[in-house]
PDB file of N, CA and C in Angstrom:
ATOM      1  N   UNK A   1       2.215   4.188   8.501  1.00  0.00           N
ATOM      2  CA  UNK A   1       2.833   5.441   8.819  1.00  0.00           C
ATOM      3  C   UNK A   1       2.130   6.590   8.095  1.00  0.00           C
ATOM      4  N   UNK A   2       1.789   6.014   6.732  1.00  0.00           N
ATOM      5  CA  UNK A   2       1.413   7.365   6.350  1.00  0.00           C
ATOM      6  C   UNK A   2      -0.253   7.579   6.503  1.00  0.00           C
ATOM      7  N   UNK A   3      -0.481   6.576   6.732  1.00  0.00           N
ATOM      8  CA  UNK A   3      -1.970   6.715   7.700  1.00  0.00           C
ATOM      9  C   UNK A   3      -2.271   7.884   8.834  1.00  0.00           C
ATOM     10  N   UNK A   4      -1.322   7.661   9.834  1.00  0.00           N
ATOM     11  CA  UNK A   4      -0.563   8.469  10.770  1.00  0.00           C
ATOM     12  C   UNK A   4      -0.400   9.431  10.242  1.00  0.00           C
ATOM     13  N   UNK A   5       0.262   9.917   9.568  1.00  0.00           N
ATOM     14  CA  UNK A   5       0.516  11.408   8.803  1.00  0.00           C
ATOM     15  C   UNK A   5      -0.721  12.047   8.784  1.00  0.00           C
ATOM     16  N   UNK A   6      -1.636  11.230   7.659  1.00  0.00           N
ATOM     17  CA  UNK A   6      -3.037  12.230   7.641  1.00  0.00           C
ATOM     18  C   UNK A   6      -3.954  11.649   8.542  1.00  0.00           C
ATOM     19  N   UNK A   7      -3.507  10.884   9.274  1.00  0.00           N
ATOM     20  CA  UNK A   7      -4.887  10.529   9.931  1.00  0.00           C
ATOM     21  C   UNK A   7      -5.268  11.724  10.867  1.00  0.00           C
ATOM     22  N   UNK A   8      -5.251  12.455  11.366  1.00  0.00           N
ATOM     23  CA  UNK A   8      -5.693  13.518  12.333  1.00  0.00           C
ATOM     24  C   UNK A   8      -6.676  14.553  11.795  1.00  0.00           C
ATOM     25  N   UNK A   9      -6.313  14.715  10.586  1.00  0.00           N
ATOM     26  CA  UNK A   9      -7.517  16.026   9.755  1.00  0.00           C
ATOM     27  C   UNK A   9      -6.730  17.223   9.639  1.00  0.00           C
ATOM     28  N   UNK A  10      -5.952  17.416  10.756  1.00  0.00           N
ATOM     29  CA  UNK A  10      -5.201  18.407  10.933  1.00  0.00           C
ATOM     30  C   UNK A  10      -4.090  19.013  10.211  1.00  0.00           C
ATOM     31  N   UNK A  11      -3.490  18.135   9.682  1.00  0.00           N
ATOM     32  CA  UNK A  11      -2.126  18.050   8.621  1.00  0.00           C
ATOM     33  C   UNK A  11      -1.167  18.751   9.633  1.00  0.00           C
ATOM     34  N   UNK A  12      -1.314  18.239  10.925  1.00  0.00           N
ATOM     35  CA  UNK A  12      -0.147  19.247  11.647  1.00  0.00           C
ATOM     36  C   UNK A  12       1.635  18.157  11.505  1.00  0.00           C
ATOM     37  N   UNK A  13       2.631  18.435  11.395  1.00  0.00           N
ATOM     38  CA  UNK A  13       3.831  17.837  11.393  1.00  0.00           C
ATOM     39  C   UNK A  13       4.321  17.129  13.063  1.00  0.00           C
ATOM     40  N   UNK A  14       5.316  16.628  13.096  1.00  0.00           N
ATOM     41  CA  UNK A  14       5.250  15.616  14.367  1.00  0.00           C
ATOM     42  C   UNK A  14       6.184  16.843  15.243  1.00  0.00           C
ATOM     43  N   UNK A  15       6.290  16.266  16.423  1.00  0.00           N
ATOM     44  CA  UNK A  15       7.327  17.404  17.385  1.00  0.00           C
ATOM     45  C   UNK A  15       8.383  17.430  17.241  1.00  0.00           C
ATOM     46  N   UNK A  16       9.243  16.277  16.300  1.00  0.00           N
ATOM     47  CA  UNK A  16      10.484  16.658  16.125  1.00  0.00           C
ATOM     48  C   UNK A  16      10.551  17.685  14.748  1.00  0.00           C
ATOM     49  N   UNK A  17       9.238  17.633  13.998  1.00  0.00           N
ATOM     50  CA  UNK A  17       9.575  18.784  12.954  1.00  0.00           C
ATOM     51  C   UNK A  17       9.620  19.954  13.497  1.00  0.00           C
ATOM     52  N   UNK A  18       8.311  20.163  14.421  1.00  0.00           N
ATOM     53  CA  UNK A  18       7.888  21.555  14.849  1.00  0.00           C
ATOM     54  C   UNK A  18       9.453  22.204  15.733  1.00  0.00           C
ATOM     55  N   UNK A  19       9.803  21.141  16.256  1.00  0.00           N
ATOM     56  CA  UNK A  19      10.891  21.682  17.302  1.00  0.00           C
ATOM     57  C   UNK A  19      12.076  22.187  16.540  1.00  0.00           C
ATOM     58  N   UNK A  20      12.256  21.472  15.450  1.00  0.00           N
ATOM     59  CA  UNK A  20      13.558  21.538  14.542  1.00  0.00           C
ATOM     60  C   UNK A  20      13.256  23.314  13.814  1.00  0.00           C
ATOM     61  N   UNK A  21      12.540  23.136  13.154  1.00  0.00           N
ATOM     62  CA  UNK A  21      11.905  23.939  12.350  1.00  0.00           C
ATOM     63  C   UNK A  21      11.837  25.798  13.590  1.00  0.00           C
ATOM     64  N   UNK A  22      11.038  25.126  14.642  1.00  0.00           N
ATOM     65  CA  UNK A  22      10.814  26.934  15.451  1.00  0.00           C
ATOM     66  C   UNK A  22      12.445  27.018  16.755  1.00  0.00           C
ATOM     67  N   UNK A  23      12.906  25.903  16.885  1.00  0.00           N
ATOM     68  CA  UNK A  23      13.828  26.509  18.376  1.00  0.00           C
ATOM     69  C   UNK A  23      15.193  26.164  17.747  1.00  0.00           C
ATOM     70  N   UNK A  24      15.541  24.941  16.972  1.00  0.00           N
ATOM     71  CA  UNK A  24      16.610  24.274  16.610  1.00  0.00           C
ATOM     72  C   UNK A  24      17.951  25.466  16.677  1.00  0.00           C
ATOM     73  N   UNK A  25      17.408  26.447  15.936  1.00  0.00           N
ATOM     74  CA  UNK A  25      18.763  27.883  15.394  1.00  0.00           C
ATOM     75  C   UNK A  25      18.355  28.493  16.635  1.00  0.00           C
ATOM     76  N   UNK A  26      17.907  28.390  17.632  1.00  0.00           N
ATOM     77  CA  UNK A  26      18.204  29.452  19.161  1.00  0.00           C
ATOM     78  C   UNK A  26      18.539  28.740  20.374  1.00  0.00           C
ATOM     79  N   UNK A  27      18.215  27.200  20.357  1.00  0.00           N
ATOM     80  CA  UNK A  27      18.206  26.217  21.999  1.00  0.00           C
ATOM     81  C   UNK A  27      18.954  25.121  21.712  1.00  0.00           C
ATOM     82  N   UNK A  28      19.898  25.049  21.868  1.00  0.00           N
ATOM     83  CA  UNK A  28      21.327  24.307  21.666  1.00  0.00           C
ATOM     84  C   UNK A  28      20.776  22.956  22.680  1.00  0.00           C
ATOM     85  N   UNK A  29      19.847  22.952  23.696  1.00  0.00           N
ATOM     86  CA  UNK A  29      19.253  21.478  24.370  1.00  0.00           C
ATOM     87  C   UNK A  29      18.446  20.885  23.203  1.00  0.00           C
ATOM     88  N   UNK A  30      17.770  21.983  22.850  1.00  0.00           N
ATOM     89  CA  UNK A  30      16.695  20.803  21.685  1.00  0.00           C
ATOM     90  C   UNK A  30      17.392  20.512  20.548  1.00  0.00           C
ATOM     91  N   UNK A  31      18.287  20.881  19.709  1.00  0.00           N
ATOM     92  CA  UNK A  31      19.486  20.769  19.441  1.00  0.00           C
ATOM     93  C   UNK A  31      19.704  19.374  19.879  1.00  0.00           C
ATOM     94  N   UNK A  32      20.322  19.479  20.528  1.00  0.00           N
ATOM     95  CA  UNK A  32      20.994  17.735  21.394  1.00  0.00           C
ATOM     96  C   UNK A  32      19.738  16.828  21.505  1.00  0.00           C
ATOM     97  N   UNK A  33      18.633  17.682  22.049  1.00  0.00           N
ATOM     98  CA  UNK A  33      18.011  16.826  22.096  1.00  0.00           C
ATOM     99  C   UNK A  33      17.065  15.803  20.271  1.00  0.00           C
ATOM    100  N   UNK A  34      17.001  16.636  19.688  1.00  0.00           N
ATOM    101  CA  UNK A  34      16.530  16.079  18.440  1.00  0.00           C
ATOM    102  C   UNK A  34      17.691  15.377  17.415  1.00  0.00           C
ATOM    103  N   UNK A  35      18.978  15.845  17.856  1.00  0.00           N
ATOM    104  CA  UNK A  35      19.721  14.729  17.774  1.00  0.00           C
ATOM    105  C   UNK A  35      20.137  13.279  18.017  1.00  0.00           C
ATOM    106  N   UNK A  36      20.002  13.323  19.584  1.00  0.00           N
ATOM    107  CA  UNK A  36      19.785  11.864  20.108  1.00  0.00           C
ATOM    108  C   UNK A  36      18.249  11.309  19.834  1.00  0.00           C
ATOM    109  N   UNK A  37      17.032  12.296  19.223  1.00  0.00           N
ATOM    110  CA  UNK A  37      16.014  11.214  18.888  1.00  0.00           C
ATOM    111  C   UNK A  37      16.254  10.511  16.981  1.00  0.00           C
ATOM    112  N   UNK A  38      16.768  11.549  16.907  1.00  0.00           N
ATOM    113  CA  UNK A  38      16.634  10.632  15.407  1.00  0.00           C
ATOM    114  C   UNK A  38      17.653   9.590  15.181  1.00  0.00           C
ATOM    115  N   UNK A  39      19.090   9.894  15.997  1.00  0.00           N
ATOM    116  CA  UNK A  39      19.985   9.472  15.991  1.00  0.00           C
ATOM    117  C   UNK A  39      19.265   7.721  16.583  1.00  0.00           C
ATOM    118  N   UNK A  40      18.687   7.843  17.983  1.00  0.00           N
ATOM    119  CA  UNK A  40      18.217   6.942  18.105  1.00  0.00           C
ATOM    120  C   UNK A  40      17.374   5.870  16.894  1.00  0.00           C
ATOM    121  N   UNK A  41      16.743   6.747  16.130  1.00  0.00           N
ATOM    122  CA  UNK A  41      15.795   5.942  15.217  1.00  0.00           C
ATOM    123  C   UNK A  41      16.518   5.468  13.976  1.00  0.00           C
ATOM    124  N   UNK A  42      17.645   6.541  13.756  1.00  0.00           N
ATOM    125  CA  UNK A  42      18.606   6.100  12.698  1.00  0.00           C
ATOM    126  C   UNK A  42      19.001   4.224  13.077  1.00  0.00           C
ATOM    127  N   UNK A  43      19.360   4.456  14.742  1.00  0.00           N
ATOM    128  CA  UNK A  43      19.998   3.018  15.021  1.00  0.00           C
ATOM    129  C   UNK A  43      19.267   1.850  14.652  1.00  0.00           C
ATOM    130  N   UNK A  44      17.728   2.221  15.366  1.00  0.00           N
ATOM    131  CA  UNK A  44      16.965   1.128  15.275  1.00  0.00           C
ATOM    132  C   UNK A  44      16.953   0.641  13.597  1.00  0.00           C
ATOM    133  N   UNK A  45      16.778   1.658  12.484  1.00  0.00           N
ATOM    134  CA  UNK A  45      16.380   1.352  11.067  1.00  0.00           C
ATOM    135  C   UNK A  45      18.003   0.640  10.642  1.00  0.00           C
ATOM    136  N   UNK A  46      19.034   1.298  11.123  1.00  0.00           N
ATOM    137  CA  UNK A  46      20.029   0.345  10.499  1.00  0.00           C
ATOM    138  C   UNK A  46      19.976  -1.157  10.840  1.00  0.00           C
ATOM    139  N   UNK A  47      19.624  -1.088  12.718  1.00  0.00           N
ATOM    140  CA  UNK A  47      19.791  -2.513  12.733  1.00  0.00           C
ATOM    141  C   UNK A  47      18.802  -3.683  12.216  1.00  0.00           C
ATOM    142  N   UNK A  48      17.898  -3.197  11.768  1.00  0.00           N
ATOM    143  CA  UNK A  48      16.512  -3.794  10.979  1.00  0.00           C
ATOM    144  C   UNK A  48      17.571  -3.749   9.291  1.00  0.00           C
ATOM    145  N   UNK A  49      17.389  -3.060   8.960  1.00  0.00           N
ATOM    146  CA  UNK A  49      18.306  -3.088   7.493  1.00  0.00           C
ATOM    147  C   UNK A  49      19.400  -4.020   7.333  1.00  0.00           C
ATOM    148  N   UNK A  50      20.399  -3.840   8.156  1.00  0.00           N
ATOM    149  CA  UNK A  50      21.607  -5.124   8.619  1.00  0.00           C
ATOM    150  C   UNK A  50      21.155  -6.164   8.540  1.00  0.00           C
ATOM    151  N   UNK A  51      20.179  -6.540   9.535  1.00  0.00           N
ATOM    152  CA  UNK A  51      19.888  -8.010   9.928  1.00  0.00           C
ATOM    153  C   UNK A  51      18.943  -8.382   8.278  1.00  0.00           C
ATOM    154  N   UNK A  52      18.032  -7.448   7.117  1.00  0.00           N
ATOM    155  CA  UNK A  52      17.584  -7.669   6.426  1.00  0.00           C
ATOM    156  C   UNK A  52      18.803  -8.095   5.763  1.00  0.00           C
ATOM    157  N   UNK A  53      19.806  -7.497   5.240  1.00  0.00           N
ATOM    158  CA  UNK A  53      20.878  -7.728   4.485  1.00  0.00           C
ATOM    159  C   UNK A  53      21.776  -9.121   4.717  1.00  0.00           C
ATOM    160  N   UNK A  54      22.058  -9.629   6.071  1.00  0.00           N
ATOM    161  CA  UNK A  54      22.390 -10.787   6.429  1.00  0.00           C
ATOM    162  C   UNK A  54      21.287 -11.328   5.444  1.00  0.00           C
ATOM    163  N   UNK A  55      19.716 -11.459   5.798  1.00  0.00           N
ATOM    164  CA  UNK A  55      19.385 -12.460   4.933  1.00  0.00           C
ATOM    165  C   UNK A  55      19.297 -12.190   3.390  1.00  0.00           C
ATOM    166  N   UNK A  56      19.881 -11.536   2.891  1.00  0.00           N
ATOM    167  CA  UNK A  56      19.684 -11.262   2.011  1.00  0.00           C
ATOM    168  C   UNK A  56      18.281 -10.639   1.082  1.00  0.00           C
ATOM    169  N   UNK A  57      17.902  -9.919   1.824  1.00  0.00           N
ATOM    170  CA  UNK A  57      16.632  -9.227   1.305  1.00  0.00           C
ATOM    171  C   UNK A  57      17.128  -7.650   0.211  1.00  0.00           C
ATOM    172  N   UNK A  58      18.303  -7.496   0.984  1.00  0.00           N
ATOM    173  CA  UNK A  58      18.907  -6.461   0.947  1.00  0.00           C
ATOM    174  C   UNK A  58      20.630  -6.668   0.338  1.00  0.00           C
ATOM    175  N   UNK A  59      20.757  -5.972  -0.981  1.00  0.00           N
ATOM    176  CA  UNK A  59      22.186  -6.547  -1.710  1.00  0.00           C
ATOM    177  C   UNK A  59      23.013  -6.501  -0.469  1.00  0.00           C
ATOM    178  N   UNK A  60      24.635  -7.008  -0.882  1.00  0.00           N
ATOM    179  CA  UNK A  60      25.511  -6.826   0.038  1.00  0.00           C
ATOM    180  C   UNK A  60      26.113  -4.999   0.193  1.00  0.00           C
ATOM    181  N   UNK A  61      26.056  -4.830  -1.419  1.00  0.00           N
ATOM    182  CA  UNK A  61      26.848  -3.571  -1.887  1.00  0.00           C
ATOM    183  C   UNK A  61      26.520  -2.286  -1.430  1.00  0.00           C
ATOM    184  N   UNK A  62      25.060  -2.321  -0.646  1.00  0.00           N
ATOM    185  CA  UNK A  62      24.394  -1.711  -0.168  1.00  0.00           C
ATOM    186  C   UNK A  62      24.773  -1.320   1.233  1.00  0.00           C
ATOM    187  N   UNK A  63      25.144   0.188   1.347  1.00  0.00           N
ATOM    188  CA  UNK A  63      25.531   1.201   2.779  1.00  0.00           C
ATOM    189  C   UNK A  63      24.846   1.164   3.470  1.00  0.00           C
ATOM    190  N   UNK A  64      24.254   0.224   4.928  1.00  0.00           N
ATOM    191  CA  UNK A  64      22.958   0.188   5.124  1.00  0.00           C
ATOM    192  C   UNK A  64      23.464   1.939   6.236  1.00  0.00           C
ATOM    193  N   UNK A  65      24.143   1.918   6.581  1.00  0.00           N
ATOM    194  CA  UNK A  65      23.882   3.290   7.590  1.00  0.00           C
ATOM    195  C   UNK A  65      23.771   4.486   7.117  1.00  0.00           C
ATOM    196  N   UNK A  66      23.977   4.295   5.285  1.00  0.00           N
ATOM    197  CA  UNK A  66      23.365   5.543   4.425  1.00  0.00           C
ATOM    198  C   UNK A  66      21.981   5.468   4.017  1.00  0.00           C
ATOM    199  N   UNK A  67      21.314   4.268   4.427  1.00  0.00           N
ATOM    200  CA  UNK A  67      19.939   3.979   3.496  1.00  0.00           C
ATOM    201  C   UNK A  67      19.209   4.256   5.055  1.00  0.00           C
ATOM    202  N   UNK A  68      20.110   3.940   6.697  1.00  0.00           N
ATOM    203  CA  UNK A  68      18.990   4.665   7.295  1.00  0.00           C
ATOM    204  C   UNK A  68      19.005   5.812   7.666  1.00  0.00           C
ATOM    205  N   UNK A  69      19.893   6.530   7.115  1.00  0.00           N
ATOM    206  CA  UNK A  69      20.509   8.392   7.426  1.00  0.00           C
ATOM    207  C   UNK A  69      19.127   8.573   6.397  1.00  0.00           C
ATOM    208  N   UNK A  70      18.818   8.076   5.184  1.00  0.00           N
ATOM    209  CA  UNK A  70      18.113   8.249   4.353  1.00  0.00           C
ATOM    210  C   UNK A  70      16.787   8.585   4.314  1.00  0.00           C
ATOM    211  N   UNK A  71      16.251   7.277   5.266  1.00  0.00           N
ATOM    212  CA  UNK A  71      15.134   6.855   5.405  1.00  0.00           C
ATOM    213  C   UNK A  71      14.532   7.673   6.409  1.00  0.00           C
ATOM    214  N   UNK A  72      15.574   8.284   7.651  1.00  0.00           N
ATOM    215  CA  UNK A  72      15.090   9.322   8.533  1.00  0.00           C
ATOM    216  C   UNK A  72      14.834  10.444   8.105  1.00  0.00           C
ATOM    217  N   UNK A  73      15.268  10.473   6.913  1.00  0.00           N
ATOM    218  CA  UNK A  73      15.502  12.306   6.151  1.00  0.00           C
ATOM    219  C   UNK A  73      14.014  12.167   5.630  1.00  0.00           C
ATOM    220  N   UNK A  74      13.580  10.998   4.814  1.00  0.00           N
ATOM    221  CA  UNK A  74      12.238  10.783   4.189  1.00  0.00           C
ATOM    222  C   UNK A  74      11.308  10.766   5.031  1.00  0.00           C
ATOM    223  N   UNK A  75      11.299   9.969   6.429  1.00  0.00           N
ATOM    224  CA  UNK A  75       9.967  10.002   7.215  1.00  0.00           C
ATOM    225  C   UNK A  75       9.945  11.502   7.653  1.00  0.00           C
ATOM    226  N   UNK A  76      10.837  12.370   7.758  1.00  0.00           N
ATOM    227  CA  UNK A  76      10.789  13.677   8.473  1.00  0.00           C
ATOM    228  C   UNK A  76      10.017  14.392   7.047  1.00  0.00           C
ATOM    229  N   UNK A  77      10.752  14.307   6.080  1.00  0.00           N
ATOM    230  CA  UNK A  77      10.131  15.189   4.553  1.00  0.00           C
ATOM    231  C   UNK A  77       8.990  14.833   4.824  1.00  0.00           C
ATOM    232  N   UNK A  78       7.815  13.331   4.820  1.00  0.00           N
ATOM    233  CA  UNK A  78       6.946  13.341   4.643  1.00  0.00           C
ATOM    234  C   UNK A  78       5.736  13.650   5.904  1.00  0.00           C
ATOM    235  N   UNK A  79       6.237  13.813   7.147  1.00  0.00           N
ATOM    236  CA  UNK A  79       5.617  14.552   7.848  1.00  0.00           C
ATOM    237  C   UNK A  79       5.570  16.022   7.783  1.00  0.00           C
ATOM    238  N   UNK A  80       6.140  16.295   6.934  1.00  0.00           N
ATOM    239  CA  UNK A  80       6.279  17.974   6.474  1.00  0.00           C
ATOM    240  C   UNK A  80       5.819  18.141   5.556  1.00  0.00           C
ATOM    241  N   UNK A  81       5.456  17.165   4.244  1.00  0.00           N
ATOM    242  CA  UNK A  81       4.719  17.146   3.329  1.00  0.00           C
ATOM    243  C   UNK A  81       3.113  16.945   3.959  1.00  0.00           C
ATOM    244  N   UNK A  82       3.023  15.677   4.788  1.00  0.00           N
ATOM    245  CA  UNK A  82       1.573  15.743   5.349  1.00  0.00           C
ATOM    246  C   UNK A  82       1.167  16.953   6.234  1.00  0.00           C
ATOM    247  N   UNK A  83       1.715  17.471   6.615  1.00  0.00           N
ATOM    248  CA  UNK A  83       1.408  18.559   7.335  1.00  0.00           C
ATOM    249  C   UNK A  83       0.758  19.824   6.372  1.00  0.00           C
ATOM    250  N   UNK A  84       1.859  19.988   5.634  1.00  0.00           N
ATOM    251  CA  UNK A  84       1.264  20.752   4.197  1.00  0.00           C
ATOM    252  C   UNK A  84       0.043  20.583   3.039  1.00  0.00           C
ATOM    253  N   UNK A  85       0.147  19.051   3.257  1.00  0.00           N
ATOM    254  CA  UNK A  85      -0.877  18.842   2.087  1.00  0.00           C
ATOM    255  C   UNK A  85      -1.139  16.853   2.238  1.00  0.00           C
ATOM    256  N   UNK A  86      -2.374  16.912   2.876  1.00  0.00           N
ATOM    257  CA  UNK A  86      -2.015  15.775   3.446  1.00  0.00           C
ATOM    258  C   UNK A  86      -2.704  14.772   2.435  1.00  0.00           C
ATOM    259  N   UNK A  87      -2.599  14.971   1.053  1.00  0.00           N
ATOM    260  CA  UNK A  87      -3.276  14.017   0.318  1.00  0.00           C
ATOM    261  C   UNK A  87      -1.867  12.889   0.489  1.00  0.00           C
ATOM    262  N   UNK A  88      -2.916  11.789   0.850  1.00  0.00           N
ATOM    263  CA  UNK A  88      -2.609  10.692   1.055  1.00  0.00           C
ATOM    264  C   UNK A  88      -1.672   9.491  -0.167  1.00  0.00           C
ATOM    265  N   UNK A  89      -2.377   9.421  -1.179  1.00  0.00           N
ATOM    266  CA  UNK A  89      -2.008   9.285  -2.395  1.00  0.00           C
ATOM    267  C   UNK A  89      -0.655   9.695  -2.976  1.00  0.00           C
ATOM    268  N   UNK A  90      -0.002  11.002  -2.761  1.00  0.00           N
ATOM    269  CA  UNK A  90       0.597  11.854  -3.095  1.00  0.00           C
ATOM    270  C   UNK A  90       1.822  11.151  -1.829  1.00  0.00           C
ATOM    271  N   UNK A  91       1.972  11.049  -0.603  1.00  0.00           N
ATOM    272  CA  UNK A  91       2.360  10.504   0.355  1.00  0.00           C
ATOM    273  C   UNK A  91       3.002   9.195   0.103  1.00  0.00           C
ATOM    274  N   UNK A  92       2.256   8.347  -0.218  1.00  0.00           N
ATOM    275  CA  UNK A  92       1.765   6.440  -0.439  1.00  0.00           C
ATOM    276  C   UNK A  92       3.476   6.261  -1.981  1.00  0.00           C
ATOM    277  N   UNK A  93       2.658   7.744  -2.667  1.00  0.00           N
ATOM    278  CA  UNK A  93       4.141   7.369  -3.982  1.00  0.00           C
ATOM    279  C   UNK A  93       5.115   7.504  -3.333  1.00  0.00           C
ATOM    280  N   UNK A  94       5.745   8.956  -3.206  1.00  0.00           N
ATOM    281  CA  UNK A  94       6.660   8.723  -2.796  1.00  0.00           C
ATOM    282  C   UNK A  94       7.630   8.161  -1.305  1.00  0.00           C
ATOM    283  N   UNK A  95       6.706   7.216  -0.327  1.00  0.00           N
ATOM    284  CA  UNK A  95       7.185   6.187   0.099  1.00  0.00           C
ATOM    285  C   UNK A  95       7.690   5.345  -0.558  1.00  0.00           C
ATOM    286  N   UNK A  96       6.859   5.037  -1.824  1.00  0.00           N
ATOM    287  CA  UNK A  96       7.033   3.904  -2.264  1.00  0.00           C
ATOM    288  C   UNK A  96       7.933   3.913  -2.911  1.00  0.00           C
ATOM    289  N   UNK A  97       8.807   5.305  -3.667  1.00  0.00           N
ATOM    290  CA  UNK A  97      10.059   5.717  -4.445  1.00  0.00           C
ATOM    291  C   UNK A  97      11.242   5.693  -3.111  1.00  0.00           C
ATOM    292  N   UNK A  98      10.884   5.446  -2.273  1.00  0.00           N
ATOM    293  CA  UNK A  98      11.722   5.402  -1.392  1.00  0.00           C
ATOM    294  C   UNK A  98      12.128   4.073  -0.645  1.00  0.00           C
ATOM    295  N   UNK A  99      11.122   3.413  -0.814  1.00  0.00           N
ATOM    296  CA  UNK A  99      11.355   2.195  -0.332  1.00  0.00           C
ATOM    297  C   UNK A  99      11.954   1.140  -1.489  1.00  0.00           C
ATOM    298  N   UNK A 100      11.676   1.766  -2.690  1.00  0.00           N
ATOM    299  CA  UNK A 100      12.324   1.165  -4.135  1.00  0.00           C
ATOM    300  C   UNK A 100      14.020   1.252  -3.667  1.00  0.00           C
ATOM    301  N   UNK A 101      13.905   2.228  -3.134  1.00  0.00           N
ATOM    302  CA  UNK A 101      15.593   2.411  -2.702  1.00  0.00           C
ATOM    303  C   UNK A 101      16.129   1.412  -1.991  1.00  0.00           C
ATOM    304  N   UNK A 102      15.811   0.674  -1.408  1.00  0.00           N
ATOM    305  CA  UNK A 102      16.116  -0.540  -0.859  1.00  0.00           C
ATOM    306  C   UNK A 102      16.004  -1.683  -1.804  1.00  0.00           C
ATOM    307  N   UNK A 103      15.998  -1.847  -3.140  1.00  0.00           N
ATOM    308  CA  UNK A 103      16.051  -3.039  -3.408  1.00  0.00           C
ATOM    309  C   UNK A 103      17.851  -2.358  -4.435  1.00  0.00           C
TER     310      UNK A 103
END
């Protein structure tokens, strides 16, 4: 993923940032609409998290539908961070402070 981030040269952010960021406070569709995409991705990461937690990869005590509200908030920060400053390195940590969050 975070390959993806800087891989382009460009440091440009993905379309759900750009959209959030320039129309979100005037177009009540993109609005809905960038709702049902993350909302969508929220689903997919919980149900990957769940099924980790059945096997126990993942404590029990653990909120998984707060760790993927979480995890969507972080992949969005760090396409906004790569966009800004796409050292890679800088990226790679704090994934990795984030993915610590899961144990």
């Amino acid at each position: 993923m975070i390959d993806d981030i800087v891989g382009d040269g460009q440091h440009l952010a993905c379309l759900i940032v750009g959209a959030a960021m320039e129309r979100a406070h005037v177009d009540q569709r993109v609005v809905d609409r960038l709702r049902s995409t993350t909302g969508s991705l929220e689903i997919a990461l919980y149900d990957l998290l769940a099924e980790t937690q059945l096997r126990g990869q993942i404590a029990k005590d653990r909120d998984t539908h707060d760790l993927a509200a979480f995890l969507v908030t972080t992949l969005q920060g760090l396409r906004v961070m790569g966009a800004i400053n796409g050292d890679r390195d800088a990226l790679m940590r704090s994934a990795e402070v984030a993915l610590r969050c899961l144990d």
